[in-house]
N, C-alpha and C. Protein backbone atom coordinates (compact mmCIF):
# COMPACT_ATOMS: atom_id res chain seq x y z
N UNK A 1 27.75 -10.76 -3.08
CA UNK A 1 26.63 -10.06 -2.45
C UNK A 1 25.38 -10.20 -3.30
N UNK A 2 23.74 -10.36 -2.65
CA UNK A 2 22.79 -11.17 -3.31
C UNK A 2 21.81 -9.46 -3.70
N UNK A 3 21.87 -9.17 -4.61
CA UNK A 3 20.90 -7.92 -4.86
C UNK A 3 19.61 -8.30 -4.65
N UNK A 4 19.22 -7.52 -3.49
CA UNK A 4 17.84 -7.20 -3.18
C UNK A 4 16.78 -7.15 -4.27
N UNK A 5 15.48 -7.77 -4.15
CA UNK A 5 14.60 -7.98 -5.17
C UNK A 5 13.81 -6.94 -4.98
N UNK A 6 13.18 -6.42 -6.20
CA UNK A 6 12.37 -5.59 -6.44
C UNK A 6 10.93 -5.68 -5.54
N UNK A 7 10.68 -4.70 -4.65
CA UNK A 7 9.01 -4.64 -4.47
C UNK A 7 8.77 -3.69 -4.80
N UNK A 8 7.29 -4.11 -5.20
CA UNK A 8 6.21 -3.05 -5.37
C UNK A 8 5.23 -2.73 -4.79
N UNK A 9 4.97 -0.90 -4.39
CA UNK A 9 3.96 -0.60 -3.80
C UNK A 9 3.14 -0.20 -4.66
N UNK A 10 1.59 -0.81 -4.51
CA UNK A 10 0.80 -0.16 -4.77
C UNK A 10 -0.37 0.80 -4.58
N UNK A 11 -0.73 2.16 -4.98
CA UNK A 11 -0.89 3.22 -4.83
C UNK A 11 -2.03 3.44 -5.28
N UNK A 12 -3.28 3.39 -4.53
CA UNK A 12 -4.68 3.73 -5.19
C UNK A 12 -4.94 5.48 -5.05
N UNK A 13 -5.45 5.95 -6.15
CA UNK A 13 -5.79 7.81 -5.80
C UNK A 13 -6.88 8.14 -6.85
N UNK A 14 -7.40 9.17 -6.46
CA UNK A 14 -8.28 9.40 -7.29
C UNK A 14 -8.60 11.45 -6.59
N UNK A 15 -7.88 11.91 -6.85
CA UNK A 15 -7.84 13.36 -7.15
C UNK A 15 -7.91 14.26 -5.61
N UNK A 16 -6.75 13.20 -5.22
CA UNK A 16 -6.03 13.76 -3.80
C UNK A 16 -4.42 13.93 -4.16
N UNK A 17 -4.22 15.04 -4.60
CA UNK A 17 -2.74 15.36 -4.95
C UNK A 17 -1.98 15.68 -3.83
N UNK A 18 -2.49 16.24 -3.16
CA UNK A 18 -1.91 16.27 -1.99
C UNK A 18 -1.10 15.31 -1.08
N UNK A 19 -2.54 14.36 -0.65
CA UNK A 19 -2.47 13.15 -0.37
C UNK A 19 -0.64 12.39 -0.89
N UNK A 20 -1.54 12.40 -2.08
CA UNK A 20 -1.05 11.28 -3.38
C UNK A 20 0.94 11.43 -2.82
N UNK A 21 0.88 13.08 -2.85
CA UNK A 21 2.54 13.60 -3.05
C UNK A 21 3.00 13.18 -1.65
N UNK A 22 2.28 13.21 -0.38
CA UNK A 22 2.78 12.97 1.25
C UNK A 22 2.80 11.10 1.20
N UNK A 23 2.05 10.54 0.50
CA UNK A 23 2.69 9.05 0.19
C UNK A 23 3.67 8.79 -0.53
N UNK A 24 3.58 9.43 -1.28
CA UNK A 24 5.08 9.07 -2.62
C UNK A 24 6.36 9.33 -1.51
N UNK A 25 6.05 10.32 -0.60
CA UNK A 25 7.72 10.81 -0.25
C UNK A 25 7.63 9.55 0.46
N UNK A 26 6.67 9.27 1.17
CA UNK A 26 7.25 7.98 2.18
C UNK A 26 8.00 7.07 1.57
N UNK A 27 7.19 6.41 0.62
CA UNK A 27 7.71 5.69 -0.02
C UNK A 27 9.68 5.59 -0.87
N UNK A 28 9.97 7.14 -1.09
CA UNK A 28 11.05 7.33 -1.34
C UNK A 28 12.36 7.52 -0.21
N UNK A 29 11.37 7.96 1.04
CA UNK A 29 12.41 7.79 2.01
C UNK A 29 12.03 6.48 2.62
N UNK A 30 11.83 5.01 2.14
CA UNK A 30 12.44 3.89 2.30
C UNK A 30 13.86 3.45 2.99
N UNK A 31 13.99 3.04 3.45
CA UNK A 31 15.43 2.67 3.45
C UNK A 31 15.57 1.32 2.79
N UNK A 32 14.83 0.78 1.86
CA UNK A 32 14.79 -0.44 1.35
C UNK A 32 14.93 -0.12 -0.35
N UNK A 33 16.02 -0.44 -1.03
CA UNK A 33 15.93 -1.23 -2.11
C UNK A 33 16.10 -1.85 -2.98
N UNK A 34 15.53 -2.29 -4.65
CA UNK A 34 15.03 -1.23 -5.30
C UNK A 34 13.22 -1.49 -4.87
N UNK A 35 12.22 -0.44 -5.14
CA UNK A 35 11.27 0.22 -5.06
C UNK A 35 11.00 0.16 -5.97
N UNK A 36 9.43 -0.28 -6.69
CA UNK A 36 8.65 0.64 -7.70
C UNK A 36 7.16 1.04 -7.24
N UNK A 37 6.99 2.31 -7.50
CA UNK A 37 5.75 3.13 -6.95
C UNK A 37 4.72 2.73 -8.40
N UNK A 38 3.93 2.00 -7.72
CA UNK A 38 2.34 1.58 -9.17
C UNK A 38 1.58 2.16 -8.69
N UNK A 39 1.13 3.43 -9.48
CA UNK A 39 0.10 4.34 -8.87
C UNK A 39 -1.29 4.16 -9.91
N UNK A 40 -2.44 3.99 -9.44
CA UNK A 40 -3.30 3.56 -9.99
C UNK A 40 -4.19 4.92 -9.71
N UNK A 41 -4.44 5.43 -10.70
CA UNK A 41 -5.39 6.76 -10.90
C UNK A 41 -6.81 6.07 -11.15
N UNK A 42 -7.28 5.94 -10.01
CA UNK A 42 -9.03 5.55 -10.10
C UNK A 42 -10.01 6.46 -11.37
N UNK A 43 -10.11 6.51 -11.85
CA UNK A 43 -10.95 8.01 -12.94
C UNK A 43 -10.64 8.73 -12.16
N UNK A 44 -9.85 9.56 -11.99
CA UNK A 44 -9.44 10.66 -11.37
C UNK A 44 -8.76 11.83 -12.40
N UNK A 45 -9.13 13.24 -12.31
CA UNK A 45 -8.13 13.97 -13.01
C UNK A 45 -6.65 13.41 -13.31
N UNK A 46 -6.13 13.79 -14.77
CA UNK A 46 -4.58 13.34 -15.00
C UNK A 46 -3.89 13.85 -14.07
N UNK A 47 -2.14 13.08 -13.66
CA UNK A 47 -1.59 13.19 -13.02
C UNK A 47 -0.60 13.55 -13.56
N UNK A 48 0.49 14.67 -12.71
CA UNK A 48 1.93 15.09 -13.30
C UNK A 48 2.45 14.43 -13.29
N UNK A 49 2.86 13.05 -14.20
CA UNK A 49 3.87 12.09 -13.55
C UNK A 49 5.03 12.57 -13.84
N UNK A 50 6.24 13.14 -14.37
CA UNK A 50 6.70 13.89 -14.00
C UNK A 50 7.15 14.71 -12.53
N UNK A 51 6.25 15.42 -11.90
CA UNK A 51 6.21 15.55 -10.86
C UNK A 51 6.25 14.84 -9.85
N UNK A 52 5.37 13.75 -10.07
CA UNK A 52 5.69 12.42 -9.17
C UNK A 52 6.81 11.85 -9.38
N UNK A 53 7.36 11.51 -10.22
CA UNK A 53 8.86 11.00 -10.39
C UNK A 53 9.84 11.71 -9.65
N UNK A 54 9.81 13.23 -9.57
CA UNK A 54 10.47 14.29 -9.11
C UNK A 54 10.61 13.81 -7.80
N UNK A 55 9.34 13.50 -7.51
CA UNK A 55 9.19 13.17 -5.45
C UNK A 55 9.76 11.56 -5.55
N UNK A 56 9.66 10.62 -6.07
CA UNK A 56 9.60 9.24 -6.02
C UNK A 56 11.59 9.44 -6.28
N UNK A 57 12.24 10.00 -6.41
CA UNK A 57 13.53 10.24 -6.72
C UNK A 57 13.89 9.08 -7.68
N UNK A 58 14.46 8.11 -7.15
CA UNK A 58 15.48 6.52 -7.64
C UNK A 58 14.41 5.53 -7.63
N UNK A 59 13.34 5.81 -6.96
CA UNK A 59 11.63 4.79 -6.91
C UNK A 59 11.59 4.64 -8.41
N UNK A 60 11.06 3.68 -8.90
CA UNK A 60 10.62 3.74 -10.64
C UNK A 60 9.19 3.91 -9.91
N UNK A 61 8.71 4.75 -11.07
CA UNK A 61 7.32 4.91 -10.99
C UNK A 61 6.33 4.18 -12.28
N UNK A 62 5.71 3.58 -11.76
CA UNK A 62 4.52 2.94 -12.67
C UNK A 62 3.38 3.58 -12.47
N UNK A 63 2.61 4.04 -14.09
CA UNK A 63 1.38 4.57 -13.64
C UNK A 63 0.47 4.21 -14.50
N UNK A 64 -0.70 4.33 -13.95
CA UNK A 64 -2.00 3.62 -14.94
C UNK A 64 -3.40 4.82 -14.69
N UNK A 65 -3.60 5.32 -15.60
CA UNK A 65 -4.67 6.31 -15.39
C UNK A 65 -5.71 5.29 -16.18
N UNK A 66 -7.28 5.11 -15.11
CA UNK A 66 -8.09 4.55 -15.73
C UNK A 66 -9.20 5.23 -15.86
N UNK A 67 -9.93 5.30 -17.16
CA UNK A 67 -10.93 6.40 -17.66
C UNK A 67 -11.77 6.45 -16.68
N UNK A 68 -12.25 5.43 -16.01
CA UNK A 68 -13.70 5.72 -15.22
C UNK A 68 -13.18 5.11 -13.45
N UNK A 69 -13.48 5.57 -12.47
CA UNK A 69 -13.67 4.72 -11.45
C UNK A 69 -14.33 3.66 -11.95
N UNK A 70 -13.21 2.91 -11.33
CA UNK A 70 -13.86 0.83 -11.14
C UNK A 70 -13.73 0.63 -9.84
N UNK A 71 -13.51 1.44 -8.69
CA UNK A 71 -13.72 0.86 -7.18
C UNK A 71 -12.05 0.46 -6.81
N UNK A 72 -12.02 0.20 -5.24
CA UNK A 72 -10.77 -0.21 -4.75
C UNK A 72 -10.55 -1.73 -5.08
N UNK A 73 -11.62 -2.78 -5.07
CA UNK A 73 -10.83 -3.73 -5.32
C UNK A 73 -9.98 -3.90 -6.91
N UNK A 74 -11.34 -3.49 -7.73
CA UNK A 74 -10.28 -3.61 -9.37
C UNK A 74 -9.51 -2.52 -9.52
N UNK A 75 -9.52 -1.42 -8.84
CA UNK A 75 -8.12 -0.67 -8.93
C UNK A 75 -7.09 -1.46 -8.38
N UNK A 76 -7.13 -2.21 -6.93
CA UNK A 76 -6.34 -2.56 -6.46
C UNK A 76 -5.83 -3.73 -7.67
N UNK A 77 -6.68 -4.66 -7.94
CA UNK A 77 -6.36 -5.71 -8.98
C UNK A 77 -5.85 -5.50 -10.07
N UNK A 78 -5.87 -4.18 -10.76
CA UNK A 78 -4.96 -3.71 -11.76
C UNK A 78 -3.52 -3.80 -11.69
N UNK A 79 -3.53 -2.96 -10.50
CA UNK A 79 -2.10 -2.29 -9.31
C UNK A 79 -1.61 -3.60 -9.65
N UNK A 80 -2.14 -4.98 -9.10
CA UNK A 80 -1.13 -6.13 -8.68
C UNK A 80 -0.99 -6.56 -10.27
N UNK A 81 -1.78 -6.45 -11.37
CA UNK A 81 -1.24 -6.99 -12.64
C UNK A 81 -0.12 -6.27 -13.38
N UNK A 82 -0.41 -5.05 -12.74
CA UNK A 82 0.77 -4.19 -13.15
C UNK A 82 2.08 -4.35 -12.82
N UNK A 83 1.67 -4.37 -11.74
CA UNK A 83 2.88 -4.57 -10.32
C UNK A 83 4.28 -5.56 -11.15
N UNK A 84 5.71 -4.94 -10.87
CA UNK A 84 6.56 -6.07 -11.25
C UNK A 84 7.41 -6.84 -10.54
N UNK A 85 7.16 -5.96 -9.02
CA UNK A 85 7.51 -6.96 -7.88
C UNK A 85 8.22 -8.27 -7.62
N UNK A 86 8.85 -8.56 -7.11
CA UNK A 86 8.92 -10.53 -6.51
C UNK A 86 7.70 -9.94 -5.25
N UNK A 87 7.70 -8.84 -4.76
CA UNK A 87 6.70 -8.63 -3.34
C UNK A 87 6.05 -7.54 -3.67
N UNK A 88 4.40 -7.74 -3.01
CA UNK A 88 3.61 -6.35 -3.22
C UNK A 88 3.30 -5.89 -1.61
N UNK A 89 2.78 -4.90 -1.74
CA UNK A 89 2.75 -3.91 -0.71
C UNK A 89 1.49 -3.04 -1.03
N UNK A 90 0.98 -2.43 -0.36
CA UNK A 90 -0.13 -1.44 -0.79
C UNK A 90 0.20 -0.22 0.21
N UNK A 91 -0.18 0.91 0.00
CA UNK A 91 -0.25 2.17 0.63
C UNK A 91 -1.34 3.12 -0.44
N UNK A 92 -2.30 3.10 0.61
CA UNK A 92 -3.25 4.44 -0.76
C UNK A 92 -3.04 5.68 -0.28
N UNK A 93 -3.67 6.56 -1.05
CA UNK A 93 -3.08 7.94 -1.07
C UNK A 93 -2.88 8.67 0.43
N UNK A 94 -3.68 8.73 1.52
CA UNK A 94 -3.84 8.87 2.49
C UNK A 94 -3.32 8.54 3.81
N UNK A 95 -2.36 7.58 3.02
CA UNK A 95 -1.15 6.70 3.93
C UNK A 95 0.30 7.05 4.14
N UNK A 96 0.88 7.05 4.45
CA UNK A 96 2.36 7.14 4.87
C UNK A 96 3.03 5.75 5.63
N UNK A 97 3.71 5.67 5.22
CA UNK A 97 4.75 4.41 5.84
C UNK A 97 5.94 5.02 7.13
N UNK A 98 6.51 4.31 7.42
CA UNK A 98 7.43 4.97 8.14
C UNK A 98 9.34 4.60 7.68
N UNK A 99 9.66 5.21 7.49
CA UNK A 99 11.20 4.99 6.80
C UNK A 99 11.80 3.32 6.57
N UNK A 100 11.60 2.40 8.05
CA UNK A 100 12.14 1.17 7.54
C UNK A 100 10.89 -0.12 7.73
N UNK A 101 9.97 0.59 7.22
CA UNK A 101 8.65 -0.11 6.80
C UNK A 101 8.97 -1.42 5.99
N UNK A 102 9.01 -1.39 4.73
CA UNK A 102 9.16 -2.19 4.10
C UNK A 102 10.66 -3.16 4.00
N UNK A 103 11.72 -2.35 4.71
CA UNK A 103 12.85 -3.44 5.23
C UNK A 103 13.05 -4.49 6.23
N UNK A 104 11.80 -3.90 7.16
CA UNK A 104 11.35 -4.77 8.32
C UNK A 104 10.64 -6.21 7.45
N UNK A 105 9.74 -5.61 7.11
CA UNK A 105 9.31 -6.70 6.91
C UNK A 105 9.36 -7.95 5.63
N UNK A 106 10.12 -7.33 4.48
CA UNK A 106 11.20 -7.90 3.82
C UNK A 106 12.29 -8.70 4.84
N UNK A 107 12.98 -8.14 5.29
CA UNK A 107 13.92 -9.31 6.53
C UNK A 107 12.84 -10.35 6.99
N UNK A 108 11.63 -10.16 7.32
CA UNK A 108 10.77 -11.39 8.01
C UNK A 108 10.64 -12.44 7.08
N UNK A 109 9.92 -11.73 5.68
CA UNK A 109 9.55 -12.94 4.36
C UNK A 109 10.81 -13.54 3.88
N UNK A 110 12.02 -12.56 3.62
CA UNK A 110 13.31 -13.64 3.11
C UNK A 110 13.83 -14.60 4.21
N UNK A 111 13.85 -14.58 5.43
CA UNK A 111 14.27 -15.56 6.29
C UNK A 111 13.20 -16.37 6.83
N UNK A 112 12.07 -16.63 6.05
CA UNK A 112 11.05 -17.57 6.65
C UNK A 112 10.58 -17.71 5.30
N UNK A 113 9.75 -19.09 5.58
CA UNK A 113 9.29 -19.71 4.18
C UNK A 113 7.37 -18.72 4.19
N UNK A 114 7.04 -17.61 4.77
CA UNK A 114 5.96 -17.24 5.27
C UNK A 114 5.65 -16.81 3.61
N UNK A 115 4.13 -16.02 3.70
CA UNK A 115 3.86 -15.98 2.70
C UNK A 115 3.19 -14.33 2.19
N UNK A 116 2.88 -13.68 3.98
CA UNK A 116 2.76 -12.40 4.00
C UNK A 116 3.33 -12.07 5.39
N UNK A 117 4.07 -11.16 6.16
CA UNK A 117 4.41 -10.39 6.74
C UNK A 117 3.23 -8.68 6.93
N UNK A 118 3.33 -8.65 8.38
CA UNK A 118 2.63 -7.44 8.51
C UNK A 118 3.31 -6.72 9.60
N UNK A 119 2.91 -5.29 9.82
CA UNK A 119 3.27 -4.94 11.02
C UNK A 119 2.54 -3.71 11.56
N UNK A 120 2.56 -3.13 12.69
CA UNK A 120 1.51 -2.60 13.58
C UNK A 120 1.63 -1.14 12.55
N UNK A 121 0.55 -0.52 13.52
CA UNK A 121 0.35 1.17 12.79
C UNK A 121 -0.10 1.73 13.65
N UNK A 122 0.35 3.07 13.03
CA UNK A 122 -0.75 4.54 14.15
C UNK A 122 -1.91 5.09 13.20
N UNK A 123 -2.85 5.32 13.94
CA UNK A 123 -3.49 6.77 13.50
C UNK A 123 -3.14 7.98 13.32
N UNK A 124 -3.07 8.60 12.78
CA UNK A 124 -3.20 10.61 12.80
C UNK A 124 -4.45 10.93 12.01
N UNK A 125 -5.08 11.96 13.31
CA UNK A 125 -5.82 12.64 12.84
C UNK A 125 -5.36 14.06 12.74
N UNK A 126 -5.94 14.39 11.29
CA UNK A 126 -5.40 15.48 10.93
C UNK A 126 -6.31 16.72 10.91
N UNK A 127 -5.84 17.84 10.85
CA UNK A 127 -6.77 19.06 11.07
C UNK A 127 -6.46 19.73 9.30
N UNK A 128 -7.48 20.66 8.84
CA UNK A 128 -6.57 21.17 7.55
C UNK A 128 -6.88 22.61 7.33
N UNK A 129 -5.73 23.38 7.03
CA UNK A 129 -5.69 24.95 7.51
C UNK A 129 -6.27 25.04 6.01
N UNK A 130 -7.19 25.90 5.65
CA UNK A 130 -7.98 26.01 4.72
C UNK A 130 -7.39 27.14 3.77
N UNK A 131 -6.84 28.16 4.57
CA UNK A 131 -5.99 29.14 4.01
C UNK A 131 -4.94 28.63 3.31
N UNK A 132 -3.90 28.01 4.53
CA UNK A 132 -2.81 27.58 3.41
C UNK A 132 -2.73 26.06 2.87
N UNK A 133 -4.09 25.26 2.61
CA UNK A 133 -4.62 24.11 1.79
C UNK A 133 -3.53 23.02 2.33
N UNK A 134 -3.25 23.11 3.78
CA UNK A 134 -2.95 22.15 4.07
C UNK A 134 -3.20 21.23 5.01
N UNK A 135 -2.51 20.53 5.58
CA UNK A 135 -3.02 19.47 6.86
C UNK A 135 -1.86 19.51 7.77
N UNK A 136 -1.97 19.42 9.12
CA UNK A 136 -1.75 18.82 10.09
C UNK A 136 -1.51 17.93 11.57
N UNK A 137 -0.99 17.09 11.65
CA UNK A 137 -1.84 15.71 13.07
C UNK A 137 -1.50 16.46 14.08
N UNK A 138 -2.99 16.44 14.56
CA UNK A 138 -3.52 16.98 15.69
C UNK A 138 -3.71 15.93 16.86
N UNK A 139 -4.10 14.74 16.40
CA UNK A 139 -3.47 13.89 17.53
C UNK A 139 -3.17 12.43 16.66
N UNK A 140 -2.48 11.72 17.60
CA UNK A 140 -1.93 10.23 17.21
C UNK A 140 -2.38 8.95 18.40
N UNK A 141 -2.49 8.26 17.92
CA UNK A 141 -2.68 6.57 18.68
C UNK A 141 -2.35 5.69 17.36
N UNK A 142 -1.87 4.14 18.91
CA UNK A 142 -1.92 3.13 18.03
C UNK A 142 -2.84 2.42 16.98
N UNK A 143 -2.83 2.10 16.42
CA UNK A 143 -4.03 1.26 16.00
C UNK A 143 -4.13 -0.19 16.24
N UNK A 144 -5.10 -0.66 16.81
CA UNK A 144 -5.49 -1.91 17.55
C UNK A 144 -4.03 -3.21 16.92
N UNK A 145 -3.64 -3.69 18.16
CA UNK A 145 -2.69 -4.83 17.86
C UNK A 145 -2.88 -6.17 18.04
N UNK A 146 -2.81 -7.19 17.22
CA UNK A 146 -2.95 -8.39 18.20
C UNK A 146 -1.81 -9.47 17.56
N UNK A 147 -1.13 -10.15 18.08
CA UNK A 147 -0.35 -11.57 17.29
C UNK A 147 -1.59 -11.98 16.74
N UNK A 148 -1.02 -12.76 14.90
CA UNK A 148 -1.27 -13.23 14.17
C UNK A 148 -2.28 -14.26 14.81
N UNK A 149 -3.79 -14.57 14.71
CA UNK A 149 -4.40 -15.43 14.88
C UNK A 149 -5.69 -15.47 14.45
N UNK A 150 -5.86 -16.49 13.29
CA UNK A 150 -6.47 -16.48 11.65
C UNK A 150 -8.62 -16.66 12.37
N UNK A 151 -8.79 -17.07 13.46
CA UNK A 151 -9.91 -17.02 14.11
C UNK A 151 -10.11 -15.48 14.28
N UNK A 152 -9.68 -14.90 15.15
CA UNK A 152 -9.63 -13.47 15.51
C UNK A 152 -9.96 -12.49 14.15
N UNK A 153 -8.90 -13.05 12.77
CA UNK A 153 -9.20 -12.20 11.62
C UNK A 153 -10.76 -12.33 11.28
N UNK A 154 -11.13 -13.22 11.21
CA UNK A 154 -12.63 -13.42 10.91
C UNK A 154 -13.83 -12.54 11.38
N UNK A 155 -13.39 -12.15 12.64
CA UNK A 155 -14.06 -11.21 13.57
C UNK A 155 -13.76 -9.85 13.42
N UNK A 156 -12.46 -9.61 13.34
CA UNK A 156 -11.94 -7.80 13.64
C UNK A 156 -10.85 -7.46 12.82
N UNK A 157 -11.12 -6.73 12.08
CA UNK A 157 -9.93 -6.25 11.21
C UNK A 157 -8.97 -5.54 11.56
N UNK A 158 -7.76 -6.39 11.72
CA UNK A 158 -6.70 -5.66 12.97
C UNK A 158 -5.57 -5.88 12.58
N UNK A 159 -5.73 -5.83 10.99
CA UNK A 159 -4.53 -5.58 10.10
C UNK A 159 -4.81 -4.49 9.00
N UNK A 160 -4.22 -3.92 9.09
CA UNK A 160 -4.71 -2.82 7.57
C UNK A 160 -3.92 -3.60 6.40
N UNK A 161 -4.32 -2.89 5.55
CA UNK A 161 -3.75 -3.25 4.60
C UNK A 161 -2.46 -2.98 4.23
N UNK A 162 -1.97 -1.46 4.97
CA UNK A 162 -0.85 -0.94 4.45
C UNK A 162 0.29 -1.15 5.38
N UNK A 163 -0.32 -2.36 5.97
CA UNK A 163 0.77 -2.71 7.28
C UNK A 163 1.08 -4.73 6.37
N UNK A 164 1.03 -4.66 5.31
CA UNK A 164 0.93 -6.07 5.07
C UNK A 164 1.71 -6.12 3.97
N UNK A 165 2.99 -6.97 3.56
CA UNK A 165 3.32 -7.24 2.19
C UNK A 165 3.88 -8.71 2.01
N UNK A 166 3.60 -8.88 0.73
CA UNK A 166 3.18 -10.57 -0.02
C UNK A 166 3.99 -10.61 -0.96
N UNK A 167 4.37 -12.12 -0.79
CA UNK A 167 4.81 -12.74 -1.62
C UNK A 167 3.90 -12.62 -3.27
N UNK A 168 4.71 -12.64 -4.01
CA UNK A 168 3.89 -12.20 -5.70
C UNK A 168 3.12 -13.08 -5.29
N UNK A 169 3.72 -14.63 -5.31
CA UNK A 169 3.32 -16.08 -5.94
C UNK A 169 1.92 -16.19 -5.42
N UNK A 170 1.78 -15.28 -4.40
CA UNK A 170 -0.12 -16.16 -3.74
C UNK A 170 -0.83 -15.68 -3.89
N UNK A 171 -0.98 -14.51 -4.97
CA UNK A 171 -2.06 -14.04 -6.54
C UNK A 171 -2.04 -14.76 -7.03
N UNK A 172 -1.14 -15.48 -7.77
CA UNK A 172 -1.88 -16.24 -8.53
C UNK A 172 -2.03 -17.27 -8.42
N UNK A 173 -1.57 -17.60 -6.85
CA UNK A 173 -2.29 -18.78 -6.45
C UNK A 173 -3.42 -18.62 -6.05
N UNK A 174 -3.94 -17.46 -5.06
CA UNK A 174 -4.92 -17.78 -4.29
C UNK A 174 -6.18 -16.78 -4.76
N UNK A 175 -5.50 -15.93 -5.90
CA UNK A 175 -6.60 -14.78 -6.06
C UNK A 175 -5.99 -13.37 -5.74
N UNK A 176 -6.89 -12.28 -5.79
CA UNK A 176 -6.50 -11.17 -5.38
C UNK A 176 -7.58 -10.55 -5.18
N UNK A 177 -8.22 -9.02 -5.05
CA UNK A 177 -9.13 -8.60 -4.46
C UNK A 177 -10.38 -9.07 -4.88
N UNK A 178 -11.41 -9.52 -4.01
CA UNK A 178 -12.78 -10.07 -4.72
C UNK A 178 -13.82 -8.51 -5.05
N UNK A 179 -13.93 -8.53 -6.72
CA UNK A 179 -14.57 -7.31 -7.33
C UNK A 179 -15.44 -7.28 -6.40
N UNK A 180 -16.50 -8.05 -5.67
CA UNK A 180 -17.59 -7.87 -5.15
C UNK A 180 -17.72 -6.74 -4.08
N UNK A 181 -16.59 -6.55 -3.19
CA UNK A 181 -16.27 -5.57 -2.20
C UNK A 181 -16.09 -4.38 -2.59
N UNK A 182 -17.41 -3.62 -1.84
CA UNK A 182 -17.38 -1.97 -2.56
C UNK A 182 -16.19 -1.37 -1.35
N UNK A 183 -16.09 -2.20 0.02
CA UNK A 183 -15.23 -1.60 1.18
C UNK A 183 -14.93 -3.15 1.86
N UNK A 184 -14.10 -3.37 2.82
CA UNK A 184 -13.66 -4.02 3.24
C UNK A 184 -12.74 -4.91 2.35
N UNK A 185 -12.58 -4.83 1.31
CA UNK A 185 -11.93 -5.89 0.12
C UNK A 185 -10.58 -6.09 0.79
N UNK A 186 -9.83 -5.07 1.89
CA UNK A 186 -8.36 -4.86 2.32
C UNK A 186 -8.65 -6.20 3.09
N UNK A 187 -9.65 -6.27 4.21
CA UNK A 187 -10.21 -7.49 5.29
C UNK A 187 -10.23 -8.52 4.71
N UNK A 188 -10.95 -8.85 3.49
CA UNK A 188 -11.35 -10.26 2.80
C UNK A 188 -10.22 -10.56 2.12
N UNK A 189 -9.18 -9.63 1.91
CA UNK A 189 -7.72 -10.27 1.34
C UNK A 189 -7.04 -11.07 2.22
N UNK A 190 -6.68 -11.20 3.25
CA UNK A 190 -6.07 -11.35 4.30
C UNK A 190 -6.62 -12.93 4.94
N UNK A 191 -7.99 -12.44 5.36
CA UNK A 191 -8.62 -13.46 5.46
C UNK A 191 -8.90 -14.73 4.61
N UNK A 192 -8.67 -14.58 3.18
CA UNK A 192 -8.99 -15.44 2.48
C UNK A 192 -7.75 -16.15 2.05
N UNK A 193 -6.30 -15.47 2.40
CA UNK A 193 -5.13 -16.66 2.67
C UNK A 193 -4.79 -17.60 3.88
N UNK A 194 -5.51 -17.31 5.15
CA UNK A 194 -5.70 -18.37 6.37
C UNK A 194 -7.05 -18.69 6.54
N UNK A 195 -7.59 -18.62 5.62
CA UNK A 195 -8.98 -19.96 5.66
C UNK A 195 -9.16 -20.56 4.87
């Protein structure tokens, strides 16, 4: 029997604990692994890691607290140097996966010579009870779908990011987030492996 290779998600936050803790569980209720959670603390207040480990259960947790905000792409670009993966993944704090997220699409990349795998998503919008400092989705939709077609990416961003995971090898083949992007850097990743 062939033991499953390590992926890694990586985890951008910056002083959404909340957040931060409703991604970690996703991530632990995986049904895929092994898992390592690379959580990248943008200059953000310190984090309990500890506590996060607590939630991340059997997940290894990787963490990198960086003194100052440097933005999503070089947070993100940290995340992937950190990262010890054969596959990366992203989810930022604000995200949730859904239980066989990352097994889905692991089965796609090991039985095809492909080089990223993605797959669809919802929205929730959330309401947040102020009293008891929390949140809950008040409503849900899909988020826009289309089959893979590298013209179309150019135009409409209709992949998120946290619906996408990669092969290590095409960082350092092809690059990874361009510093220049204060927003969209998730779009110009994607795009810049089919053009």
């Amino acid at each position: 029997m062939t033991e499953n290779p390590l992926i890694s998600i990586i985890v951008r936050t910056k002083d959404r604990p909340q957040f931060l803790k409703r991604a970690l569980a996703s991530i632990a209720a995986q049904t895929y692994r092994p898992l390592e959670a690379v959580v990248i603390n943008d200059g953000g207040n310190p984090l309990d890691l500890d506590a996060l480990q607590a939630i991340l259960g059997d997940v290894t947790l990787s963490a990198l607290q960086l003194e100052q905000n440097v933005g999503r792409a070089n947070a993100g670009n940290q995340g992937i140097a950190q990262a010890q993966g054969a596959y990366i993944g992203f989810l930022d704090d604000d995200d949730e996966f859904l239980p066989e997220h990352i097994a889905s699409l692991y089965q796609t990349l090991s039985t095809t010579q492909l080089a990223v795998a993605y797959s669809d998503c919802k929205i929730h919008i959330l309401a947040h009870d102020a009293v008891a400092d929390s949140y809950a989705v008040v409503a849900a939709r899909p988020f826009i779908t289309y089959d893979f077609h590298p013209a179309l990416l150019l135009f409409l961003n209709y992949i998120p990011l946290i619906c996408l995971l990669f092969r290590r090898e095409i960082f350092a083949e092809a690059g990874a987030f361009d510093p220049a992007f204060e927003l969209y850097e998730d779009w110009d990743l994607p795009v810049s492996y089919t053009h």
